[in-house]
N, C-alpha and C. Protein backbone atom coordinates (compact mmCIF):
# COMPACT_ATOMS: atom_id res chain seq x y z
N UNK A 1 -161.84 -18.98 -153.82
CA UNK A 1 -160.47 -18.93 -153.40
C UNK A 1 -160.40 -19.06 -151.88
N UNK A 2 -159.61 -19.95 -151.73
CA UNK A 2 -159.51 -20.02 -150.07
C UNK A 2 -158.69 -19.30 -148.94
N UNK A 3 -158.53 -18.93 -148.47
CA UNK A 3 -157.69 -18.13 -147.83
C UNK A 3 -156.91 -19.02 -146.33
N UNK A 4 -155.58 -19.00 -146.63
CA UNK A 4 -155.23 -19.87 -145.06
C UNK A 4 -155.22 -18.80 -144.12
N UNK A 5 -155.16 -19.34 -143.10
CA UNK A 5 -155.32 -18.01 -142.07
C UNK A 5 -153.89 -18.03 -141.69
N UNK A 6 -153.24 -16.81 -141.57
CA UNK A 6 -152.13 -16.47 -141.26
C UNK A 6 -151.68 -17.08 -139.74
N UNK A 7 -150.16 -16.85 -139.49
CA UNK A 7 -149.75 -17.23 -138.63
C UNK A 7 -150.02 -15.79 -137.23
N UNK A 8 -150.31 -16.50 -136.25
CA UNK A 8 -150.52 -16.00 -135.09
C UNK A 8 -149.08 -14.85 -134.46
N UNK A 9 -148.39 -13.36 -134.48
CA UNK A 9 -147.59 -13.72 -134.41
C UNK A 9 -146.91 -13.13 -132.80
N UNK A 10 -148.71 -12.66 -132.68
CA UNK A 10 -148.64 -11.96 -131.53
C UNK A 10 -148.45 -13.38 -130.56
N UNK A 11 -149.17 -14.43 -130.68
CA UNK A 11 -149.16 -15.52 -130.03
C UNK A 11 -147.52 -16.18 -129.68
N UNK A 12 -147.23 -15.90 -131.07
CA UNK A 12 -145.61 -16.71 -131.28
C UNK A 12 -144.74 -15.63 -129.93
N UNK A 13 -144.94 -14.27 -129.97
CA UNK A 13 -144.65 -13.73 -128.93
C UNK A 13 -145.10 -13.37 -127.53
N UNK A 14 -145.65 -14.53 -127.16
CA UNK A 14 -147.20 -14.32 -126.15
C UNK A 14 -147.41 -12.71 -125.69
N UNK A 15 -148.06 -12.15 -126.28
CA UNK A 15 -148.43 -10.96 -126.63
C UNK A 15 -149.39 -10.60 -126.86
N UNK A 16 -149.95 -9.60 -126.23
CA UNK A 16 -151.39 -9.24 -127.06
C UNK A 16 -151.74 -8.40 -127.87
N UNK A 17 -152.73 -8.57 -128.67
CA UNK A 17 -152.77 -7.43 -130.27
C UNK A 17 -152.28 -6.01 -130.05
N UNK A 18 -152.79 -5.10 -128.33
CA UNK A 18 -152.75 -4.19 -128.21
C UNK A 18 -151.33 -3.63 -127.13
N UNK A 19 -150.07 -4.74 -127.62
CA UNK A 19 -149.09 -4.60 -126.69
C UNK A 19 -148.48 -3.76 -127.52
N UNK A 20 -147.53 -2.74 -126.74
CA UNK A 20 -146.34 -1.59 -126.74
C UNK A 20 -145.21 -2.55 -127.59
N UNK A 21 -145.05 -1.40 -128.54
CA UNK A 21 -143.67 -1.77 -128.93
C UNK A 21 -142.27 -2.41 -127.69
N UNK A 22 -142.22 -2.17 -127.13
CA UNK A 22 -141.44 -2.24 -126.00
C UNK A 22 -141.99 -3.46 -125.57
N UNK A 23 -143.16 -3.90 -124.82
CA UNK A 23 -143.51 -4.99 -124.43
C UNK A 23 -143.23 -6.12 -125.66
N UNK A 24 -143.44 -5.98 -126.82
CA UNK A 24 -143.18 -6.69 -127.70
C UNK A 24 -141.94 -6.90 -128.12
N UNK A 25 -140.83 -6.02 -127.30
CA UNK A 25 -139.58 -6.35 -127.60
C UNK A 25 -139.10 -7.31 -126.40
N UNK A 26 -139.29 -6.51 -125.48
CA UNK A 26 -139.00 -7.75 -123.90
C UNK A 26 -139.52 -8.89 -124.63
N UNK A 27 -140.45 -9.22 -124.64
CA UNK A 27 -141.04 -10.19 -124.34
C UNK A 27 -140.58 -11.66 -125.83
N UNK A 28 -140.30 -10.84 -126.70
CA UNK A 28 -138.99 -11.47 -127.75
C UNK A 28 -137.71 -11.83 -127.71
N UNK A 29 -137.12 -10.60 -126.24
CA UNK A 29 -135.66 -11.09 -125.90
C UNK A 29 -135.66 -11.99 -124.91
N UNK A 30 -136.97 -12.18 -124.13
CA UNK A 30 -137.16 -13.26 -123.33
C UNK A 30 -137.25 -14.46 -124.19
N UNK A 31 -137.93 -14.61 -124.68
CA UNK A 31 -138.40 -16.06 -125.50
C UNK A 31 -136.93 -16.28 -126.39
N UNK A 32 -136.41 -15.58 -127.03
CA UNK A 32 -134.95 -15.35 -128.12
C UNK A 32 -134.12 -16.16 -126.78
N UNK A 33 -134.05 -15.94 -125.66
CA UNK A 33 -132.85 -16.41 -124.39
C UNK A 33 -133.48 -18.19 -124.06
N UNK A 34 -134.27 -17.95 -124.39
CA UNK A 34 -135.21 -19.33 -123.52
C UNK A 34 -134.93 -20.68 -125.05
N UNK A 35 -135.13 -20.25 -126.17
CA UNK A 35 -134.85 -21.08 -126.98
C UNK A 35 -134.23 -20.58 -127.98
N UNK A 36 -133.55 -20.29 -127.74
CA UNK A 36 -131.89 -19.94 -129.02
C UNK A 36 -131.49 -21.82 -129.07
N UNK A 37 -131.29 -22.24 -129.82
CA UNK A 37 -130.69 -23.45 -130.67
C UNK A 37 -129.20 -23.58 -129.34
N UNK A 38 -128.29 -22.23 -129.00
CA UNK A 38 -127.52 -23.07 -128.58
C UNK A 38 -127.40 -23.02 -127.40
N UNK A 39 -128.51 -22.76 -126.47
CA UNK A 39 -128.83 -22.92 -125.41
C UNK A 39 -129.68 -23.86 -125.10
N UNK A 40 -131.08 -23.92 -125.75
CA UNK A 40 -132.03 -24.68 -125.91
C UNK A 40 -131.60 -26.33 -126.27
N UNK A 41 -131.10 -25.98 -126.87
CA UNK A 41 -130.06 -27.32 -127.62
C UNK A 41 -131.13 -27.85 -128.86
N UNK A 42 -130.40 -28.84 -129.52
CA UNK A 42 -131.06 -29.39 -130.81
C UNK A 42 -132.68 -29.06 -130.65
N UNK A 43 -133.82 -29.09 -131.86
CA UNK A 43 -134.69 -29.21 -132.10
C UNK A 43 -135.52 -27.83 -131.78
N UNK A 44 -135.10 -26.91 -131.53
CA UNK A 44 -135.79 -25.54 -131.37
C UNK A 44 -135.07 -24.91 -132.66
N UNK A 45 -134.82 -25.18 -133.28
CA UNK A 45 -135.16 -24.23 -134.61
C UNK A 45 -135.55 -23.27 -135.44
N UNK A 46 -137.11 -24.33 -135.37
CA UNK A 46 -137.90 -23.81 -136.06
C UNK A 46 -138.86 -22.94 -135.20
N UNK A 47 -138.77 -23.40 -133.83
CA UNK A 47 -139.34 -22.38 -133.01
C UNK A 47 -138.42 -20.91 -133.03
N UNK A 48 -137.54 -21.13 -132.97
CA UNK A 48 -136.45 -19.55 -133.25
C UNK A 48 -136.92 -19.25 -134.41
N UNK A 49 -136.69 -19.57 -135.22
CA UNK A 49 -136.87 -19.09 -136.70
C UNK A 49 -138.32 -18.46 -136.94
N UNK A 50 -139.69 -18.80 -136.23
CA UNK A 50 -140.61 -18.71 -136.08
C UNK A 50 -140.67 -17.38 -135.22
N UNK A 51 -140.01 -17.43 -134.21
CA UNK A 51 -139.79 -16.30 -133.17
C UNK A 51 -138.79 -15.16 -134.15
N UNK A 52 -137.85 -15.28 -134.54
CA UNK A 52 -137.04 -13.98 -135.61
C UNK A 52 -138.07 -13.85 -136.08
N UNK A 53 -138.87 -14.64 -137.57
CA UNK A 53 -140.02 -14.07 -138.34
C UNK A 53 -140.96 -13.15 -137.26
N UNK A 54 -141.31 -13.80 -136.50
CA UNK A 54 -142.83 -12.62 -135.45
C UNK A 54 -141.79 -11.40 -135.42
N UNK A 55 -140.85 -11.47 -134.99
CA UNK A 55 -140.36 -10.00 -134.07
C UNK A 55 -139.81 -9.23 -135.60
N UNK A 56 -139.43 -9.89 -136.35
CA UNK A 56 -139.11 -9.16 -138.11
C UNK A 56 -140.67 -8.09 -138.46
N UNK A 57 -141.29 -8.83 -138.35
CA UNK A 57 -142.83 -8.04 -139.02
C UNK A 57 -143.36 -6.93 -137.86
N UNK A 58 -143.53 -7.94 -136.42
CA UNK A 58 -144.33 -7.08 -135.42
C UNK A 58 -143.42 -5.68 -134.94
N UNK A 59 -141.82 -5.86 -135.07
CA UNK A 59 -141.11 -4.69 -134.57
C UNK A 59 -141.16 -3.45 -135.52
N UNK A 60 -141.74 -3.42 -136.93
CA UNK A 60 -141.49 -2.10 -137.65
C UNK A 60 -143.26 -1.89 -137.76
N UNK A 61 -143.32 -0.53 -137.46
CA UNK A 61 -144.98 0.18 -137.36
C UNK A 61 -145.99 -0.01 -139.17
N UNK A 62 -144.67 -0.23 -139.57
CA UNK A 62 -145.76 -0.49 -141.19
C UNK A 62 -146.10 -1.82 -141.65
N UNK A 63 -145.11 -2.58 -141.34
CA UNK A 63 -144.85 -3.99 -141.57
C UNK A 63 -146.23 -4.32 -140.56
N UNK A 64 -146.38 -4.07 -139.56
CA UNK A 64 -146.81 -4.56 -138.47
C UNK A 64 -148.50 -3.94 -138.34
N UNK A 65 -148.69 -3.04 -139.06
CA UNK A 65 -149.68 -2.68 -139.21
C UNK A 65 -150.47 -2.97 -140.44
N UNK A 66 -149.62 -3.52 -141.32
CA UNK A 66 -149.95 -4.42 -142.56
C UNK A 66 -150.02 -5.86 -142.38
N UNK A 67 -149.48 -6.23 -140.99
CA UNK A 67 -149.84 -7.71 -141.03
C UNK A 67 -151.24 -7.55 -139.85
N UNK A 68 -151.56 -6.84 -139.14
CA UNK A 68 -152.75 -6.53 -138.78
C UNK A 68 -154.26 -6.23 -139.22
N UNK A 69 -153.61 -5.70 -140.75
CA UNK A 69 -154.84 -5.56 -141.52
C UNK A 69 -154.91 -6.99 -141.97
N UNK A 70 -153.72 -7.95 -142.31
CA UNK A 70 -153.92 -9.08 -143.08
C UNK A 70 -155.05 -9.86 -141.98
N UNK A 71 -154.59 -10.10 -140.88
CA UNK A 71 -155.35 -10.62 -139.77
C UNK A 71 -156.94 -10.50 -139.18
N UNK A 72 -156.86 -9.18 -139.72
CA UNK A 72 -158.22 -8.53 -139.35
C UNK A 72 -159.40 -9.05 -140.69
N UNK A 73 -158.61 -9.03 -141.55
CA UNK A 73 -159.17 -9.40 -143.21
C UNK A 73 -159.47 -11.31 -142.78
N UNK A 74 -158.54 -12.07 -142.38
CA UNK A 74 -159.47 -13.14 -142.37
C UNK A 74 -160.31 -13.63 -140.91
N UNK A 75 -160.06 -12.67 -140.00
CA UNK A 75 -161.02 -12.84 -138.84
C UNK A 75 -162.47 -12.26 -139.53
N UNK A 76 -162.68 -11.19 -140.39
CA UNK A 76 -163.66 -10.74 -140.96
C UNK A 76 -163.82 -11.54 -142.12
N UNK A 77 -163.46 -12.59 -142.72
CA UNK A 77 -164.24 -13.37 -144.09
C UNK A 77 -163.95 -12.35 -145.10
N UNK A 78 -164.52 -11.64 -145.97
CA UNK A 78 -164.32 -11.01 -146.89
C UNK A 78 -164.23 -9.54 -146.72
N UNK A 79 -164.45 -9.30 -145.73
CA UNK A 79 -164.29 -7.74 -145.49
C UNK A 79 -162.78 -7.52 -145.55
N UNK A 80 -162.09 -6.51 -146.49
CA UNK A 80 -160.83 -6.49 -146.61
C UNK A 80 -160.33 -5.13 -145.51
N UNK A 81 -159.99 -5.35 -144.24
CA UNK A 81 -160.10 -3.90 -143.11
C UNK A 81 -158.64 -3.72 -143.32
N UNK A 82 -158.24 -2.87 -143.49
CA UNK A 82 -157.14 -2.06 -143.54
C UNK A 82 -156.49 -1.95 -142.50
N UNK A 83 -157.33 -1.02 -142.02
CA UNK A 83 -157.02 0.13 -140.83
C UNK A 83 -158.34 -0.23 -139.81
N UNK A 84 -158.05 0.16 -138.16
CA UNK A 84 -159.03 1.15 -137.59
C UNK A 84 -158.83 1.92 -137.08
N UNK A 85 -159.49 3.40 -137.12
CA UNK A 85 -158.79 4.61 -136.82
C UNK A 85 -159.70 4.88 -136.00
N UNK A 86 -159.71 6.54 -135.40
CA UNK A 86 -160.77 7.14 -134.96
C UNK A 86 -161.18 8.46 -135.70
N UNK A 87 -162.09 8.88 -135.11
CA UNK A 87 -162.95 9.79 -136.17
C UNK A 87 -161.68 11.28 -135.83
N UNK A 88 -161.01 11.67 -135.16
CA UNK A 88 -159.94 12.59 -135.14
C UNK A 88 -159.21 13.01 -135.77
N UNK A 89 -158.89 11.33 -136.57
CA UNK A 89 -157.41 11.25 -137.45
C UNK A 89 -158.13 11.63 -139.18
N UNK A 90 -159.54 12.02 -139.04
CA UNK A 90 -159.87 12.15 -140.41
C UNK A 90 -160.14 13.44 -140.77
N UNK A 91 -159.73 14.26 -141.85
CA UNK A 91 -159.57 15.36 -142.43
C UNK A 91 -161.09 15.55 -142.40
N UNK A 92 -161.66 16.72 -142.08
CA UNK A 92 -162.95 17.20 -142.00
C UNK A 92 -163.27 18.31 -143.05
N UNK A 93 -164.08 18.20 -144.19
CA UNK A 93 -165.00 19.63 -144.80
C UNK A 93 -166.06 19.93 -144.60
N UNK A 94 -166.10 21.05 -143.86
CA UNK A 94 -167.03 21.38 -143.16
C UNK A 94 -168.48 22.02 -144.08
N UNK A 95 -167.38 22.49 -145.73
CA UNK A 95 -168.77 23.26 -146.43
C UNK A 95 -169.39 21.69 -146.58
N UNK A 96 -168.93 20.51 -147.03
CA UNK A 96 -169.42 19.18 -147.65
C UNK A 96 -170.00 18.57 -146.73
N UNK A 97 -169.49 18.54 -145.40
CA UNK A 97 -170.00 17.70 -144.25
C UNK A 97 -169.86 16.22 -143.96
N UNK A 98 -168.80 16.03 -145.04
CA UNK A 98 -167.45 14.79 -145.39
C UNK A 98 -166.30 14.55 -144.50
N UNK A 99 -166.08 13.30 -143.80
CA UNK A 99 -165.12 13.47 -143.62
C UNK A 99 -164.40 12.68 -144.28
N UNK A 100 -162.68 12.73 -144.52
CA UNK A 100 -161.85 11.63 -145.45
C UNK A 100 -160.75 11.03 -145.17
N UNK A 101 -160.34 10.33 -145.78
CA UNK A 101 -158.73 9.81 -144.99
C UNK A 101 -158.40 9.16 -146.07
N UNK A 102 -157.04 9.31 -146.36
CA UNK A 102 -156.47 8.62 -147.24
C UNK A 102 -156.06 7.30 -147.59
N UNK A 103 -156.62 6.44 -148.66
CA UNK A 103 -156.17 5.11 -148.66
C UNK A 103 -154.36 4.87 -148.81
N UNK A 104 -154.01 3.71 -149.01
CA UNK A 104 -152.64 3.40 -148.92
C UNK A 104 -152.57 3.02 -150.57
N UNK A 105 -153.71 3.21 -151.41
CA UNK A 105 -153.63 3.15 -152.78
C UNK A 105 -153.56 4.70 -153.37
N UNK A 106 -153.95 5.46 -152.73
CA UNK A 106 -153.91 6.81 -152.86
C UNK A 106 -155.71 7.52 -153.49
N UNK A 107 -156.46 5.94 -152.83
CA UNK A 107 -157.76 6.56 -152.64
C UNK A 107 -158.54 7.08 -151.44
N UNK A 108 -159.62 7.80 -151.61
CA UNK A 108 -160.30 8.40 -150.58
C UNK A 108 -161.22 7.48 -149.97
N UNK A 109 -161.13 7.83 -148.62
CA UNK A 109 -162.34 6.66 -147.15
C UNK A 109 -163.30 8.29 -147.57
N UNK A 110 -164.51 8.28 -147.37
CA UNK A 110 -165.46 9.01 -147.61
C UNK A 110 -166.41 8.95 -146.46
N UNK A 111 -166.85 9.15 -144.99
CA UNK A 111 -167.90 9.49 -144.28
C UNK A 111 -168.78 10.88 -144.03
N UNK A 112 -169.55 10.65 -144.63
CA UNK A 112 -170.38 12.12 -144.13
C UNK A 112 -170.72 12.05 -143.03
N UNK A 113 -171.00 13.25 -142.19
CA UNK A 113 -171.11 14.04 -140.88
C UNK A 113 -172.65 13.29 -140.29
N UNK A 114 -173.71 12.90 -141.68
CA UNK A 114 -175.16 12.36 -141.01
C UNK A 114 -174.63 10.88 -141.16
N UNK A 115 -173.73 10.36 -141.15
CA UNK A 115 -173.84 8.67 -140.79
C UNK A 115 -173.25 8.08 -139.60
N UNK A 116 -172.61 9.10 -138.49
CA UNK A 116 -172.21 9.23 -137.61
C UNK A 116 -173.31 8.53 -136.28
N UNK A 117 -174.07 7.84 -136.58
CA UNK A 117 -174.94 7.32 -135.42
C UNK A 117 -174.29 6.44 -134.80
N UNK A 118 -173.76 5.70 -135.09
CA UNK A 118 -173.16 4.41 -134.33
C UNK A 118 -171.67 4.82 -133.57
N UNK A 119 -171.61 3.57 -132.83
CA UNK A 119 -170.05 4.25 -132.41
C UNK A 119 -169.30 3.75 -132.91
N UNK A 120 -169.36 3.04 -134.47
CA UNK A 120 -168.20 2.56 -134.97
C UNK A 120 -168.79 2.69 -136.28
N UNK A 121 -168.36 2.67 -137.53
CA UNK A 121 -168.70 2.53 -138.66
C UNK A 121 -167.55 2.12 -140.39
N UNK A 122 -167.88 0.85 -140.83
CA UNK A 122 -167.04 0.94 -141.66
C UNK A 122 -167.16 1.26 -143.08
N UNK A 123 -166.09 1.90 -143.79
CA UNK A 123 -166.37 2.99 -144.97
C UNK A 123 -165.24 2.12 -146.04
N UNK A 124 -165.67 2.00 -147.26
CA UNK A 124 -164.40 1.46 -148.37
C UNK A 124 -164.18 2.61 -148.98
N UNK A 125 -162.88 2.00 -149.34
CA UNK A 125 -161.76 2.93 -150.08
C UNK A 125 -162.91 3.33 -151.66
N UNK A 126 -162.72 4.64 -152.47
CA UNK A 126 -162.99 4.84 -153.31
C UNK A 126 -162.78 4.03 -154.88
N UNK A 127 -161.01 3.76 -154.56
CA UNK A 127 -160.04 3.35 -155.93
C UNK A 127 -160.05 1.54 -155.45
N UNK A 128 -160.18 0.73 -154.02
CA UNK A 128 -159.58 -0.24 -154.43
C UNK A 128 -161.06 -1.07 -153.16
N UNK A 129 -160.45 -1.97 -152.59
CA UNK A 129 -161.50 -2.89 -152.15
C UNK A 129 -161.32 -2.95 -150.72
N UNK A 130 -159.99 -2.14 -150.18
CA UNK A 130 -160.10 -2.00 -148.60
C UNK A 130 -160.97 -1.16 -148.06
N UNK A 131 -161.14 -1.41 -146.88
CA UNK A 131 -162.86 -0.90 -146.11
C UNK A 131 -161.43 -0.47 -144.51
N UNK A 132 -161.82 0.83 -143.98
CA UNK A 132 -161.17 0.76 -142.67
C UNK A 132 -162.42 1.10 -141.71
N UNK A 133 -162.39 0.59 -140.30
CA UNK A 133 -163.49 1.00 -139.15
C UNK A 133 -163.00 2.20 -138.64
N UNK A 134 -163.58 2.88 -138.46
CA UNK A 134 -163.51 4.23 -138.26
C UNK A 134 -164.56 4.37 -136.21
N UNK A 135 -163.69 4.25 -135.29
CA UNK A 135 -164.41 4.73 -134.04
C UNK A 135 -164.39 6.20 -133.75
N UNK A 136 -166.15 5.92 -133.89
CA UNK A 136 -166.62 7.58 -133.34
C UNK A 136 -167.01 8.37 -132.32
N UNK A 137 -166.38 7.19 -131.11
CA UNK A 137 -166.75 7.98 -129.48
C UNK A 137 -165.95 9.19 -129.78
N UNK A 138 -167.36 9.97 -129.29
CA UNK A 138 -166.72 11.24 -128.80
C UNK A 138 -166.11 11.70 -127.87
């Protein structure tokens, strides 16, 4: 099965992956002023329409963090990455020496306390086929 690679949409908003909500809004009402159809005049369109779609997905934190995992999934080939978190945001048992985090299927990410060598490490979901990276600077 082939996979097309999604549309760019941080690009469509010259933006970078790790820009502020806010920067990602300027920087949409800039481009929205520069080629609106009835300023721009005929043939920007599909560039608007292209520009509404980016700022539709990238402006809401779930939408936008789901088209990030989509992105991350075909920059990685088959690795399906979800998420990347840090080792903070994960629920710790201390008798088990586990730590966990919840999938978005309502399965468990699973790291124990001895696989912690690296400064990054990625763990799959229990119930489904997403994997999230988990950074472990301390």
């Amino acid at each position: 099965m082939e996979t097309n690679k999604p549309v760019d949409y941080y690009k469509v908003l010259h933006s970078e992956r790790k820009a502020s909500d806010e920067e990602l809004k300027r920087n949409y009402q800039r481009l929205a002023l520069l080629i609106h159809p009835d300023k721009a005049g005929h043939g920007h369109e599909e560039k608007f329409y292209l520009l509404q779609k980016a700022w539709s997905i990238l402006k809401d934190p779930v939408s936008r963090k789901h088209y990030d995992a989509e992105l991350a999934c075909y920059e990685n080939d088959q690795l399906l990455l979800y998420d990347t978190i840090s080792l903070t945001e994960m629920g710790y048992d201390a008798s088990e020496g586990v730590y966990t985090y919840q999938c978005r299927c309502n399965g468990v990410y699973y790291l124990k306390a001895s696989e912690l060598s690296s400064n990054e490490v990625n763990i799959g979901c229990n119930e489904c086929s997403f994997s999230i990276q988990v950074n472990i600077r301390r």
